[in-house]
C-alpha atoms as a PDB file:
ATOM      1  CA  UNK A   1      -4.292 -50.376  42.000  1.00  0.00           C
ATOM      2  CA  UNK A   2      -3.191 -53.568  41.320  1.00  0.00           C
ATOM      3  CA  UNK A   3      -4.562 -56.858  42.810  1.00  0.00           C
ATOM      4  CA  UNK A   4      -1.476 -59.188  43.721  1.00  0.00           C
ATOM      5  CA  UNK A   5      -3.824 -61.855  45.238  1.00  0.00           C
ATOM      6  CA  UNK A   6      -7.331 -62.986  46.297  1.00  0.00           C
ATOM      7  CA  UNK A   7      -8.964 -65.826  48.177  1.00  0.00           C
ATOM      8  CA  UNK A   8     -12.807 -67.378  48.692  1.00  0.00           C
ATOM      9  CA  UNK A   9     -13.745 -66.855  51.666  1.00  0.00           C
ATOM     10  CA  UNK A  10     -16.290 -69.407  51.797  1.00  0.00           C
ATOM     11  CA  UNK A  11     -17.198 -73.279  52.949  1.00  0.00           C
ATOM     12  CA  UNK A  12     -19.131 -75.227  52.274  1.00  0.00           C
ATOM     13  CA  UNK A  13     -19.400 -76.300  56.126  1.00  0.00           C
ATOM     14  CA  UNK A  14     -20.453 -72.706  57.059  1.00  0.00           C
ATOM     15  CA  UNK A  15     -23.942 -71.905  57.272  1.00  0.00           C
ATOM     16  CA  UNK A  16     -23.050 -68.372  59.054  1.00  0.00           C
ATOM     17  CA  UNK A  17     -21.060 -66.354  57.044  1.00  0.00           C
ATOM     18  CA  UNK A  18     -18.151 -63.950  57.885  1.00  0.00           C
ATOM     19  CA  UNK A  19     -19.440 -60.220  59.174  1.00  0.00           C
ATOM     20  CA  UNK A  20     -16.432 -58.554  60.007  1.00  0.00           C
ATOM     21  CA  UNK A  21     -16.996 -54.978  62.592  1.00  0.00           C
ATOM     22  CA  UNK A  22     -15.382 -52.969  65.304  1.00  0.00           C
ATOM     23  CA  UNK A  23     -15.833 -55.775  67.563  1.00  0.00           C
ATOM     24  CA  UNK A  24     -16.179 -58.312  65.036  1.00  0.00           C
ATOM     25  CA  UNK A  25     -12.635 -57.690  63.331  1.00  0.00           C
ATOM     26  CA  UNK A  26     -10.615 -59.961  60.768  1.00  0.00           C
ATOM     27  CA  UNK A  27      -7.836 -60.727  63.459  1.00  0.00           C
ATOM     28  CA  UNK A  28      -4.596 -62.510  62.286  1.00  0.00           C
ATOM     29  CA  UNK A  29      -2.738 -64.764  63.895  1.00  0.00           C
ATOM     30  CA  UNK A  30       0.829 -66.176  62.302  1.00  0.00           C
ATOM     31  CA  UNK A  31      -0.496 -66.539  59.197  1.00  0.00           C
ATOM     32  CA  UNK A  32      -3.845 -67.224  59.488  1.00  0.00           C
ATOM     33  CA  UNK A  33      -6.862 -64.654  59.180  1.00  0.00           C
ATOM     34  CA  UNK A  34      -9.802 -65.338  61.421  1.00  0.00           C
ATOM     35  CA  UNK A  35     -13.152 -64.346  60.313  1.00  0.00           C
ATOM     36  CA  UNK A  36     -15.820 -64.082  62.690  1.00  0.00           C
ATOM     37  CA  UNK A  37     -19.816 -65.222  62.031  1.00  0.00           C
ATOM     38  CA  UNK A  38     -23.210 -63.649  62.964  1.00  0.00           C
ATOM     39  CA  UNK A  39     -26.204 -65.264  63.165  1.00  0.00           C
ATOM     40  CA  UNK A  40     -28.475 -68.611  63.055  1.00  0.00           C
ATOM     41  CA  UNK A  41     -30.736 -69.608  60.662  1.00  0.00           C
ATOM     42  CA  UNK A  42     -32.890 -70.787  63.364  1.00  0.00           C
ATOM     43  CA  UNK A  43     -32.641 -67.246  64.903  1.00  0.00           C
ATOM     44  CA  UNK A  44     -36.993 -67.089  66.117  1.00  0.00           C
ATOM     45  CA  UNK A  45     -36.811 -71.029  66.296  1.00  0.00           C
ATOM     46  CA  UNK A  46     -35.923 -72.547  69.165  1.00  0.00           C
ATOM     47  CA  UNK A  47     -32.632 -74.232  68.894  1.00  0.00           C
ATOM     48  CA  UNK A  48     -32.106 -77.663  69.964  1.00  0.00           C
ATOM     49  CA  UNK A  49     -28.360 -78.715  68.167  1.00  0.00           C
ATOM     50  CA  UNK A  50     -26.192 -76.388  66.278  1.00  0.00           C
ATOM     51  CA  UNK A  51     -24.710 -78.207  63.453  1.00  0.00           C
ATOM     52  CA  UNK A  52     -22.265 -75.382  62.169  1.00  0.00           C
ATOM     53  CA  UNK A  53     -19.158 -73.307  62.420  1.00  0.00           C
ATOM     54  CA  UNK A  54     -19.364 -69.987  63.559  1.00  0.00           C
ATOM     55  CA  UNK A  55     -15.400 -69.066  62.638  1.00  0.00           C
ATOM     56  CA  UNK A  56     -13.562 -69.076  59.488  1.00  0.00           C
ATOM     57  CA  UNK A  57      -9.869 -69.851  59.179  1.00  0.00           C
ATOM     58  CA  UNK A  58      -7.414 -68.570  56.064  1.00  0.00           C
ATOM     59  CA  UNK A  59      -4.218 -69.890  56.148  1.00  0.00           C
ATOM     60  CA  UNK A  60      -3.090 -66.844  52.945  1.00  0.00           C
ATOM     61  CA  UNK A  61       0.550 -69.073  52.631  1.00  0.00           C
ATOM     62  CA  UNK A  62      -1.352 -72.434  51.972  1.00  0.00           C
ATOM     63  CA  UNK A  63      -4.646 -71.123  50.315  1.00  0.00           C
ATOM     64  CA  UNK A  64      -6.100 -73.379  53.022  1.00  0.00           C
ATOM     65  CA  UNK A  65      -9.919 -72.752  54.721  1.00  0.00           C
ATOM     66  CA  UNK A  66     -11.295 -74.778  57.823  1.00  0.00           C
ATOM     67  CA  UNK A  67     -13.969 -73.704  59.987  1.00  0.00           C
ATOM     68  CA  UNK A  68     -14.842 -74.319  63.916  1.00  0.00           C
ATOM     69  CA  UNK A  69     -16.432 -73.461  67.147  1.00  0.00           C
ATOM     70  CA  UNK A  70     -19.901 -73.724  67.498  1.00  0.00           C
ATOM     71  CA  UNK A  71     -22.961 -71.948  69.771  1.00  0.00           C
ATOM     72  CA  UNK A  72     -22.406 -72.849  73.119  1.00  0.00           C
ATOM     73  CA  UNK A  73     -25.223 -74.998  74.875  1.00  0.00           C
ATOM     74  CA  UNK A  74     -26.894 -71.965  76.599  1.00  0.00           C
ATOM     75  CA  UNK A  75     -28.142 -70.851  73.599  1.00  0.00           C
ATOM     76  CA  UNK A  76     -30.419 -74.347  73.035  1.00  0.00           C
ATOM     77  CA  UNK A  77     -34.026 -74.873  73.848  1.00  0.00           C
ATOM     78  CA  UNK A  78     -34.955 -71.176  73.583  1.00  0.00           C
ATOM     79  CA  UNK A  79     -35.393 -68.387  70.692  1.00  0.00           C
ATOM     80  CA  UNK A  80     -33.071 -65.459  71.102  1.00  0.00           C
ATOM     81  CA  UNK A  81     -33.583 -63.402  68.065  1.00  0.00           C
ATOM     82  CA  UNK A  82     -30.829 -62.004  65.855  1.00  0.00           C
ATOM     83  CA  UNK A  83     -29.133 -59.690  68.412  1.00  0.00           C
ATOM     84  CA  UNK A  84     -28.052 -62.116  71.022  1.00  0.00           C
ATOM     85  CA  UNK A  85     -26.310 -63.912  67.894  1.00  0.00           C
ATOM     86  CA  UNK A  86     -24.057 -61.772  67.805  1.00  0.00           C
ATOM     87  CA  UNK A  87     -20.573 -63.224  68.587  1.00  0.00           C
ATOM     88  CA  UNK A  88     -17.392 -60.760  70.113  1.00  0.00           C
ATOM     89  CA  UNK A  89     -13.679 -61.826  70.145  1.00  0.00           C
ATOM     90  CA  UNK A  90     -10.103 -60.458  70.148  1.00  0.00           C
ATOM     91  CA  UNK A  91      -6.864 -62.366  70.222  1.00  0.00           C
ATOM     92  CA  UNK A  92      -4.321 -63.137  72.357  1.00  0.00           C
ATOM     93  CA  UNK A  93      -1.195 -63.689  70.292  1.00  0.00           C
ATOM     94  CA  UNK A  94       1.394 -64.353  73.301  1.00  0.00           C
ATOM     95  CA  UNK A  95      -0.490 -67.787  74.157  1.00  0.00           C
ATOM     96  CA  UNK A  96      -2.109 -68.185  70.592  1.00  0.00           C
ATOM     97  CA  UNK A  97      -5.362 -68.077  71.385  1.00  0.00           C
ATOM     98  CA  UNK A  98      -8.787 -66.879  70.504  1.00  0.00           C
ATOM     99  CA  UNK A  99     -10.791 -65.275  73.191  1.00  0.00           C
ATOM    100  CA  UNK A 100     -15.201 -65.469  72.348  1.00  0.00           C
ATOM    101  CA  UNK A 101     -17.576 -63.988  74.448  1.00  0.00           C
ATOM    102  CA  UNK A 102     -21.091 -63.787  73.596  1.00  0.00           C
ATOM    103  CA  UNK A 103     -23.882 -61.809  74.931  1.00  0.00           C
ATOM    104  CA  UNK A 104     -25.966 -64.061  76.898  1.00  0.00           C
ATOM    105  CA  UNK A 105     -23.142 -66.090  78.585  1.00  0.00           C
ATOM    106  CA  UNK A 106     -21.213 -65.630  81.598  1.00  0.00           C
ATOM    107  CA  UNK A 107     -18.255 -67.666  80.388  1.00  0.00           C
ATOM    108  CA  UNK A 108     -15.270 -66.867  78.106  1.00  0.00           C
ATOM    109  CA  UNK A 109     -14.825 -69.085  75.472  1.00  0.00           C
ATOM    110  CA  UNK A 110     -10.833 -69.588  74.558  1.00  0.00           C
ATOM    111  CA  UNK A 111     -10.012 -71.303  70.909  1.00  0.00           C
ATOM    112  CA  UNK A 112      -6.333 -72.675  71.183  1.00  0.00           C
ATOM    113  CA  UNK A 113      -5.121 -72.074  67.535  1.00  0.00           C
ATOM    114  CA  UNK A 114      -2.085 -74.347  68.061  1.00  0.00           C
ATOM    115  CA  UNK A 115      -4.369 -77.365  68.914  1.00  0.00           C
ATOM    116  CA  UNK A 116      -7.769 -76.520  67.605  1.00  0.00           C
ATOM    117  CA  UNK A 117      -9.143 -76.970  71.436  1.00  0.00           C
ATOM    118  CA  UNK A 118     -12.031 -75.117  72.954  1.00  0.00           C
ATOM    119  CA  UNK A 119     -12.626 -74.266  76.664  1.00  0.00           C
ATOM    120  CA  UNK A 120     -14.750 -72.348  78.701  1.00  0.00           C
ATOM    121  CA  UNK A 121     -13.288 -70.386  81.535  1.00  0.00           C
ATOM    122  CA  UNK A 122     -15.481 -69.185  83.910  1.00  0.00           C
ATOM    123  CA  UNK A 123     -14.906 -64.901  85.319  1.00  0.00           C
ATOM    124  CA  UNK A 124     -14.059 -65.654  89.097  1.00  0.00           C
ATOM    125  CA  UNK A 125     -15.320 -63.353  91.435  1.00  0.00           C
ATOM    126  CA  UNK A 126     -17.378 -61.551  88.839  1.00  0.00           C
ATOM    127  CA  UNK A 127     -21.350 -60.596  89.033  1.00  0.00           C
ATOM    128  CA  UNK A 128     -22.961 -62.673  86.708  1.00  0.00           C
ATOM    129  CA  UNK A 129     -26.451 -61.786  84.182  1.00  0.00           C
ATOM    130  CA  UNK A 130     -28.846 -63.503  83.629  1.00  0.00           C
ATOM    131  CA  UNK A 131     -30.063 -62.944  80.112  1.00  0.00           C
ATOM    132  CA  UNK A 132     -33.613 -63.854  79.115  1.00  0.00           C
ATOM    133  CA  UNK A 133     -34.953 -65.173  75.752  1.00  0.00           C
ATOM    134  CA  UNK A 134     -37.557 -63.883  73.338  1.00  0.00           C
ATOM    135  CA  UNK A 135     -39.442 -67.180  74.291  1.00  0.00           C
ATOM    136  CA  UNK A 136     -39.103 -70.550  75.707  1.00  0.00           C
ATOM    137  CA  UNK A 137     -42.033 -71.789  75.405  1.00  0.00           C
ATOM    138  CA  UNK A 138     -42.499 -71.427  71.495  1.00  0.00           C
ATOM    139  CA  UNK A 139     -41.311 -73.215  69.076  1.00  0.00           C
ATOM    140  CA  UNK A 140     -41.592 -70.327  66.496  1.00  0.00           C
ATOM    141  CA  UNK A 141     -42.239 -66.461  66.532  1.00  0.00           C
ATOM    142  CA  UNK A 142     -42.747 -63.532  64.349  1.00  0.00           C
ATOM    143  CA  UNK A 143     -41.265 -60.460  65.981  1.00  0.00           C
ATOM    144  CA  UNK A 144     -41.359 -56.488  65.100  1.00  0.00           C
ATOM    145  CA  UNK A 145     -37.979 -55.186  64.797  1.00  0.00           C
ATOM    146  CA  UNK A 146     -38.530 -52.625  67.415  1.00  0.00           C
ATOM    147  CA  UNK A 147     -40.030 -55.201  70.082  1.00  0.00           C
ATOM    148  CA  UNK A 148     -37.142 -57.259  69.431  1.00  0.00           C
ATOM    149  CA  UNK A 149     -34.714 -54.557  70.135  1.00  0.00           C
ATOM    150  CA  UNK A 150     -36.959 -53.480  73.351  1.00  0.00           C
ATOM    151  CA  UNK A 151     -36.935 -56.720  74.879  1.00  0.00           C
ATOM    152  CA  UNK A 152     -32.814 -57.012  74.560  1.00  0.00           C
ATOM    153  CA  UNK A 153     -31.982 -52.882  75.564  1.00  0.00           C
ATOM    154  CA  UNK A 154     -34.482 -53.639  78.648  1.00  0.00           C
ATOM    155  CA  UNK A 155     -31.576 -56.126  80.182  1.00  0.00           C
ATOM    156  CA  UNK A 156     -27.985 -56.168  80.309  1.00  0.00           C
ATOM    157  CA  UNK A 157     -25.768 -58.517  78.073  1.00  0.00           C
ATOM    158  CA  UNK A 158     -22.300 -58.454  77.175  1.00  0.00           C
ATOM    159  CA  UNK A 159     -21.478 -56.277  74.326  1.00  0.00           C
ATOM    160  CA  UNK A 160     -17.644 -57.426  73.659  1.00  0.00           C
ATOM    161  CA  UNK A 161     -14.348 -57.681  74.301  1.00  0.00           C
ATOM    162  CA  UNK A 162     -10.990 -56.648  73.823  1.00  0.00           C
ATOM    163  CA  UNK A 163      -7.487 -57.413  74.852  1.00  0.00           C
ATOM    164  CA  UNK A 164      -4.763 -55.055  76.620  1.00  0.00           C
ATOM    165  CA  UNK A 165      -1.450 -56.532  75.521  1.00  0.00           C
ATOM    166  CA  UNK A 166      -0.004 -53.691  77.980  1.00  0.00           C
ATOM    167  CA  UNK A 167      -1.303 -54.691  80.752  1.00  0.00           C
ATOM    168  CA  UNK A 168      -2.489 -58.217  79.872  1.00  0.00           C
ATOM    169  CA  UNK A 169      -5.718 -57.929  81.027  1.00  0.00           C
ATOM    170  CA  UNK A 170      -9.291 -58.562  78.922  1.00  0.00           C
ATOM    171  CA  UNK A 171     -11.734 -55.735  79.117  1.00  0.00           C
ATOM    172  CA  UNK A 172     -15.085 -57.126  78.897  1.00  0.00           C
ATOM    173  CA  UNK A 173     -17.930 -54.430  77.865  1.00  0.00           C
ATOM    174  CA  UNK A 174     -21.858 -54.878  79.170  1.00  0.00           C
ATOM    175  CA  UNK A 175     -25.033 -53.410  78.216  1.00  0.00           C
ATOM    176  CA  UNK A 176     -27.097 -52.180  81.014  1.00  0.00           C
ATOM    177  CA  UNK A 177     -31.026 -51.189  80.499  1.00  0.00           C
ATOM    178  CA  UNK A 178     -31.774 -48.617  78.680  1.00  0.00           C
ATOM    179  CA  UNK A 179     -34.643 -45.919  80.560  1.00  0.00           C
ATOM    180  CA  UNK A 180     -38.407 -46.971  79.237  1.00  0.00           C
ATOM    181  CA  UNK A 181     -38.796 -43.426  78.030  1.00  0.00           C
ATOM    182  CA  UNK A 182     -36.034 -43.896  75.978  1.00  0.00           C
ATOM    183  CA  UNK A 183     -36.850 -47.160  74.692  1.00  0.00           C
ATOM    184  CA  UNK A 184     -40.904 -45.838  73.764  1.00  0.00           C
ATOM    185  CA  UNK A 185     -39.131 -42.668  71.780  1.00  0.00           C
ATOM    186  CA  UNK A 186     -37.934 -45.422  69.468  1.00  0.00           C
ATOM    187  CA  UNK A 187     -34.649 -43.024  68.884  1.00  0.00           C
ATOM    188  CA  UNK A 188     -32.533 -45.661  67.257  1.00  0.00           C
ATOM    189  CA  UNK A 189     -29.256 -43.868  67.900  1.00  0.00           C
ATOM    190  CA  UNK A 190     -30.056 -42.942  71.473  1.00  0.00           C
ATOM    191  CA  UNK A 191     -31.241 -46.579  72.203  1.00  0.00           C
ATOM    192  CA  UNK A 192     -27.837 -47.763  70.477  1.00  0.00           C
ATOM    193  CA  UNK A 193     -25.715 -45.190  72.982  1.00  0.00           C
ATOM    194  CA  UNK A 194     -27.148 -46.591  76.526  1.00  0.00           C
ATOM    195  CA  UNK A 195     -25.570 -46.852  79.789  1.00  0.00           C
ATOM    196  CA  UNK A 196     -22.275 -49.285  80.054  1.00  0.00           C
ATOM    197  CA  UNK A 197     -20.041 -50.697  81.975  1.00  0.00           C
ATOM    198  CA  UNK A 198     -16.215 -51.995  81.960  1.00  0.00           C
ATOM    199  CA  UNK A 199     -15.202 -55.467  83.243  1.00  0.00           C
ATOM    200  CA  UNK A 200     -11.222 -55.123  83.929  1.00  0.00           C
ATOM    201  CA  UNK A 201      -9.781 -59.685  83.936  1.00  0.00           C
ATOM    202  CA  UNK A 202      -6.547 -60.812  84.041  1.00  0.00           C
ATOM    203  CA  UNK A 203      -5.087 -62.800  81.734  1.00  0.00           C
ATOM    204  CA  UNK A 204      -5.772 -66.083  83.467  1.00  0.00           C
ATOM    205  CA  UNK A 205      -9.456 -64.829  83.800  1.00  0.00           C
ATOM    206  CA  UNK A 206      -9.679 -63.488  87.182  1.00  0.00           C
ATOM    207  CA  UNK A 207     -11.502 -60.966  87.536  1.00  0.00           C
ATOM    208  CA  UNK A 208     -10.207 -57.446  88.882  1.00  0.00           C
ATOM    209  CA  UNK A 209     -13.006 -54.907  88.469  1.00  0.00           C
ATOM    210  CA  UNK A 210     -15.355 -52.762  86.832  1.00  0.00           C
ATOM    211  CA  UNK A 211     -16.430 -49.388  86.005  1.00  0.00           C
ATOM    212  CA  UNK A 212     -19.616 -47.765  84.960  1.00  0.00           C
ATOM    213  CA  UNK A 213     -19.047 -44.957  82.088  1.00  0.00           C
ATOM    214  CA  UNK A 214     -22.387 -43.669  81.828  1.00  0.00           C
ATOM    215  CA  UNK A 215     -24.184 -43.451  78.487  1.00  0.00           C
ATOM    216  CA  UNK A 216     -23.504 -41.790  74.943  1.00  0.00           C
ATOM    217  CA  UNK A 217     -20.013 -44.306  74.713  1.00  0.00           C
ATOM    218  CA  UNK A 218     -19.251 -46.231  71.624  1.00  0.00           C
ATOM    219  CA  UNK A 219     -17.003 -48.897  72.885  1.00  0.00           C
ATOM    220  CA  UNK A 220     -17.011 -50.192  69.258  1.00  0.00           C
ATOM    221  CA  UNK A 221     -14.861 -47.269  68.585  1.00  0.00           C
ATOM    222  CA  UNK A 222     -11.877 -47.809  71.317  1.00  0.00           C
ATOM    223  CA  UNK A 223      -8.176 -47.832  70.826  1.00  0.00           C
ATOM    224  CA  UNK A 224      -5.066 -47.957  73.299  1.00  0.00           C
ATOM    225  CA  UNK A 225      -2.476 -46.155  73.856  1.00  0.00           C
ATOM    226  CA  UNK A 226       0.444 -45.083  76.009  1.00  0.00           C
ATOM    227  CA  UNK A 227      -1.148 -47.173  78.190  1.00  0.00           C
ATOM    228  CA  UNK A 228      -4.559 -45.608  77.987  1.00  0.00           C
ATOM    229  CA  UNK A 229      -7.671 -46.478  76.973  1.00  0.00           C
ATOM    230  CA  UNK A 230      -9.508 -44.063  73.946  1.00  0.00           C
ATOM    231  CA  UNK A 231     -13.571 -44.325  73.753  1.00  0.00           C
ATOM    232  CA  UNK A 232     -15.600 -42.568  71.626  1.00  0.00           C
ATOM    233  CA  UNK A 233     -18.208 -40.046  73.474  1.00  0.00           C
ATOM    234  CA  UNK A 234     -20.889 -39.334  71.273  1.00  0.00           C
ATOM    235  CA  UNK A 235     -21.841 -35.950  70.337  1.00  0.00           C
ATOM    236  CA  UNK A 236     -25.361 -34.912  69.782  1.00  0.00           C
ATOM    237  CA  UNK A 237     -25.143 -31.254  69.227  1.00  0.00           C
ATOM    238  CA  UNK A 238     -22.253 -32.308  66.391  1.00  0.00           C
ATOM    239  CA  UNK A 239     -22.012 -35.460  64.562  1.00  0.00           C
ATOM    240  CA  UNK A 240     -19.189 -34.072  62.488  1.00  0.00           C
ATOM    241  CA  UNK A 241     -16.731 -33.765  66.033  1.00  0.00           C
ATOM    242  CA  UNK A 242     -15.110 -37.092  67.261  1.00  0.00           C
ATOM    243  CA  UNK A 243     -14.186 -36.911  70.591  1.00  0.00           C
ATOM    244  CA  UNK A 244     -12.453 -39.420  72.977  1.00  0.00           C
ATOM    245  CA  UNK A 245     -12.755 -39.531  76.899  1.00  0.00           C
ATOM    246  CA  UNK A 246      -9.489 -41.236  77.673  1.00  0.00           C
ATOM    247  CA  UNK A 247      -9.830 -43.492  80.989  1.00  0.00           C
ATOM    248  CA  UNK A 248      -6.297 -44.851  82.944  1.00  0.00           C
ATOM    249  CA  UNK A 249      -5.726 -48.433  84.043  1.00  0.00           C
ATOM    250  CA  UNK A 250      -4.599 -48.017  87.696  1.00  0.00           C
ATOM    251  CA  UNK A 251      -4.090 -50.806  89.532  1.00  0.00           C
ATOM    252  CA  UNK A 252      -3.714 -50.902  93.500  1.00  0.00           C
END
């Protein structure tokens, strides 16, 4: 294996570095690679400015690295812990934009990579959460991993995002509560597999519906296809079977 080329991806104007996942991918756009962050250094602080980048940009013809979008403002004046940190996006490469949603906030967050412009679009006609913090009142905490994980499977939160070029609609995945017996067993996997649901919006951000799909999904590991949408169903008795439920768009 040869190495034609590589590049540093790093700068110095980012504080939260590049964690690429399922729901965190590298996405490309003309040809630039987006990298997506994870995290605060003031994660059991409470915020009161955010003073960094949370994307990376690599231009791989020009060699050239910029960074931008911060934290929205919901996340100030409170201590959220690492999880609600997390940040979700996919792209929309007719229009040329960036789509961010984050767990704790209602809005979509749309990066225009032609013009470097940020707005917020707000889901209309969609039930909204209401997300609480590990503390408002602090200005610091120590937390247990497991108490920290408790207090965010107890509520929903959004849990990501993807784009259907197909239909041109945004699927928006939340988190609902996991069952208190659940969360005491401390089963780790179980806890990680609870109850969703399926936010269907249109591509100017309307939104069209939603669907519960029960628990033991991970919408991490979705795909499309023929016009159908792939998700992962768990299996318990067999970790060495993967198995997709395939669900239908059908629009009336």
């Amino acid at each position: 294996m040869n190495i034609k080329k590589s590049y540093r991806v790093q700068h110095d104007h980012l504080q939260v570095k590049p964690s690429p996942g399922n729901l965190r991918k590298i996405s490309i756009l003309d040809n630039t690679l987006i990298f997506n962050g994870w995290g605060s250094e003031k994660e059991y602080y409470k915020n009161t400015a955010f003073h960094k980048d949370s994307f990376l940009f690599l231009n791989v013809l020009s060699d050239s690295v910029y960074t931008a979008i911060k934290y929205p403002d919901i996340y100030l004046n409170a201590i959220w812990g690492i999880q609600y940190f997390e940040i979700y996006h996919d792209v929309n490469p007719a229009k040329k934009e960036l789509v961010i949603c984050y767990p704790i906030d209602n809005k979509f967050y749309i990066y225009d990579m032609r013009t470097g412009k940020i707005r917020s679009e707000i889901m209309n006609g969609a039930p909204e959460l209401t997300v609480n913090p590990l503390s408002k009142n602090k200005s610091k905490i120590s937390i247990e991993l497991f108490e920290e994980i408790t207090h965010v499977k107890s509520q929903s939160s959004y849990s990501g995002i993807k784009y259907f070029s197909d239909e041109e609609v945004y699927l928006r995945f939340v988190d609902l509560p996991i069952q208190e017996d659940i969360l005491v067993s401390r089963d780790l996997f179980k806890i990680s597999f609870g109850p969703s649901k399926i936010q269907v919006i249109s591509k100017d951000f309307n939104f069209l519906d939603e669907v519960r799909i029960g628990e033991n999904y991970n919408l991490s590991s979705l795909f499309f296809n023929d016009g159908k949408i792939y998700i992962e169903k768990i299996q318990f008795e067999n970790e060495d079977l993967l198995v997709y439920d395939i669900f239908e768009l059908v629009f009336m």
